[in-house]
Protein backbone atom coordinates (compact mmCIF):
# COMPACT_ATOMS: atom_id res chain seq x y z
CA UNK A 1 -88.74 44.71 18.31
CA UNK A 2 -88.57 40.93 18.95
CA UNK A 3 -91.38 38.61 18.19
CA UNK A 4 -92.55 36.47 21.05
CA UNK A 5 -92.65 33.08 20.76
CA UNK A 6 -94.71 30.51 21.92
CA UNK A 7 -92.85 27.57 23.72
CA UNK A 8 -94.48 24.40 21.49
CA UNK A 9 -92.50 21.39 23.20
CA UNK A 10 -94.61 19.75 25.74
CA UNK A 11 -92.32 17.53 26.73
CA UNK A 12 -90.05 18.28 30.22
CA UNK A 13 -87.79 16.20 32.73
CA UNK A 14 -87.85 17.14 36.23
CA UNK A 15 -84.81 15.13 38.14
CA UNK A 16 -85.03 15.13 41.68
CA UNK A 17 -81.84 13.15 43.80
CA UNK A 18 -83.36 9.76 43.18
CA UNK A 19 -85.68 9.93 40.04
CA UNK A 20 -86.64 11.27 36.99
CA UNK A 21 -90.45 12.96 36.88
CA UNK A 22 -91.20 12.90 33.00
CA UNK A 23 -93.99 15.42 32.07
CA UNK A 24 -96.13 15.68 28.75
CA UNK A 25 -98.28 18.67 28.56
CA UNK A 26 -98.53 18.82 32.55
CA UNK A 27 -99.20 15.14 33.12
CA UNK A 28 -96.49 12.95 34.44
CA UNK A 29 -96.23 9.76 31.65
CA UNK A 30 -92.90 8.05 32.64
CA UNK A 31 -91.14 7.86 35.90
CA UNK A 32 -87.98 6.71 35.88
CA UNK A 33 -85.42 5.46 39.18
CA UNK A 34 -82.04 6.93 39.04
CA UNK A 35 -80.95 3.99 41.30
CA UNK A 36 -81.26 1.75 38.60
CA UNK A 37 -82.38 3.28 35.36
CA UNK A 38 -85.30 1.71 35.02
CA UNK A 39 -89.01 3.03 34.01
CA UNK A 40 -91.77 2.72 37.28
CA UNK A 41 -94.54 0.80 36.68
CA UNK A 42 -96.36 2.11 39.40
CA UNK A 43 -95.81 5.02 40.79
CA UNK A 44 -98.27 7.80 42.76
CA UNK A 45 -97.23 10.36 40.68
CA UNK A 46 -97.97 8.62 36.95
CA UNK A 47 -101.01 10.17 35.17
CA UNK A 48 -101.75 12.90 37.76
CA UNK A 49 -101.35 16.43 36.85
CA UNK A 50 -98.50 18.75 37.85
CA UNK A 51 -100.74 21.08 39.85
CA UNK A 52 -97.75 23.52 41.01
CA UNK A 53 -94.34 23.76 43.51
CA UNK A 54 -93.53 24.17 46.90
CA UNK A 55 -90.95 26.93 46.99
CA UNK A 56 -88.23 27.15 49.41
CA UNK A 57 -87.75 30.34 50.66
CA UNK A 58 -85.48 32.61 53.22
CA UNK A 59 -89.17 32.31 55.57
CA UNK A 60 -89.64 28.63 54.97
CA UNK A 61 -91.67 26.79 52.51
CA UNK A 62 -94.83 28.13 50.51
CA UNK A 63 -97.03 26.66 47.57
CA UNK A 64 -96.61 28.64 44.56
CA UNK A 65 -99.18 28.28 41.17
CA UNK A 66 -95.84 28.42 38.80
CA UNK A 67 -93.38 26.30 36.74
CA UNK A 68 -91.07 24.62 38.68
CA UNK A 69 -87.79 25.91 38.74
CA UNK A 70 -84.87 24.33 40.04
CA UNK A 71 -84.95 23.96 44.26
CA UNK A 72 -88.36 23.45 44.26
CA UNK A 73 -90.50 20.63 44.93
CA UNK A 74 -93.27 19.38 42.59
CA UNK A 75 -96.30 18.68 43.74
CA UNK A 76 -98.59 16.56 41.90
CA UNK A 77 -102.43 16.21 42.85
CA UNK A 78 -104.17 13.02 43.01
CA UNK A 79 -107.90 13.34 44.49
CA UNK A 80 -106.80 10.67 47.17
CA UNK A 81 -103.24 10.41 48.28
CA UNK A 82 -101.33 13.89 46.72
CA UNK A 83 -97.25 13.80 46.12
CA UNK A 84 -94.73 16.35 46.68
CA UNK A 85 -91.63 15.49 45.30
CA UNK A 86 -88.28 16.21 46.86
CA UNK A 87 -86.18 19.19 44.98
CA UNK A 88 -85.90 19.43 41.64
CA UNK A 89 -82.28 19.29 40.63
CA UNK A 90 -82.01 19.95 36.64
CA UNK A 91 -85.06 20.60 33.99
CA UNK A 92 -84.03 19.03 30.96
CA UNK A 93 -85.56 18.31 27.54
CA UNK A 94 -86.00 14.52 26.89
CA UNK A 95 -84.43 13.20 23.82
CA UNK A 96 -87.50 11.83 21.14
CA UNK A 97 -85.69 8.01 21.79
CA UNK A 98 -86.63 8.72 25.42
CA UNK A 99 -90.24 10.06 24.58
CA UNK A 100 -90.80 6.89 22.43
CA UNK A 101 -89.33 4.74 25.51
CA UNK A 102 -92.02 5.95 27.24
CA UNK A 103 -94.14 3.19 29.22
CA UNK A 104 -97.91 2.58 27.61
């Protein structure tokens, strides 16, 4: 029987066509425009929490309480002004220079 392990890095990268959503622990901390490669200063979705996707489906499009996966959109709540992201592209695993490169 295998043992099941518990997934410890916290870290993920959710590219969408234009930018790069980077995620700690569920929180977005660094968002970065593929445009240009540079790190947003401001940006609705920095320091909200990734709350879930919107799922496209054969019937349309339905909020779903899950990791995203890749066609969905993120969706990232804010109290005021909430953003859904266009479709994810790739999930990747930031390198640790990235993760240090992160904006304070």
């Amino acid at each position: 029987m295998a043992a099941v392990r518990t997934e410890r890095r916290i870290h993920r990268v959710y590219v969408t066509r234009n930018t790069e959503y980077h995620v700690r622990a569920g929180v977005c901390v660094g968002v970065r425009d593929l445009r240009d490669n540079t790190w947003c200063e401001v940006h609705p979705a920095l320091g909200r929490t990734l709350e879930g996707v919107m799922r496209y489906e054969n019937q349309g499009v339905r909020p779903v309480d899950d990791e995203p996966r890749v066609g969905d959109a993120i969706y990232f709540r804010s109290g005021e002004r909430d953003l859904v992201t266009s479709r994810v592209q790739r999930i990747e695993r930031p390198k640790l220079e990235v993760v240090r490169a992160y904006p304070a």
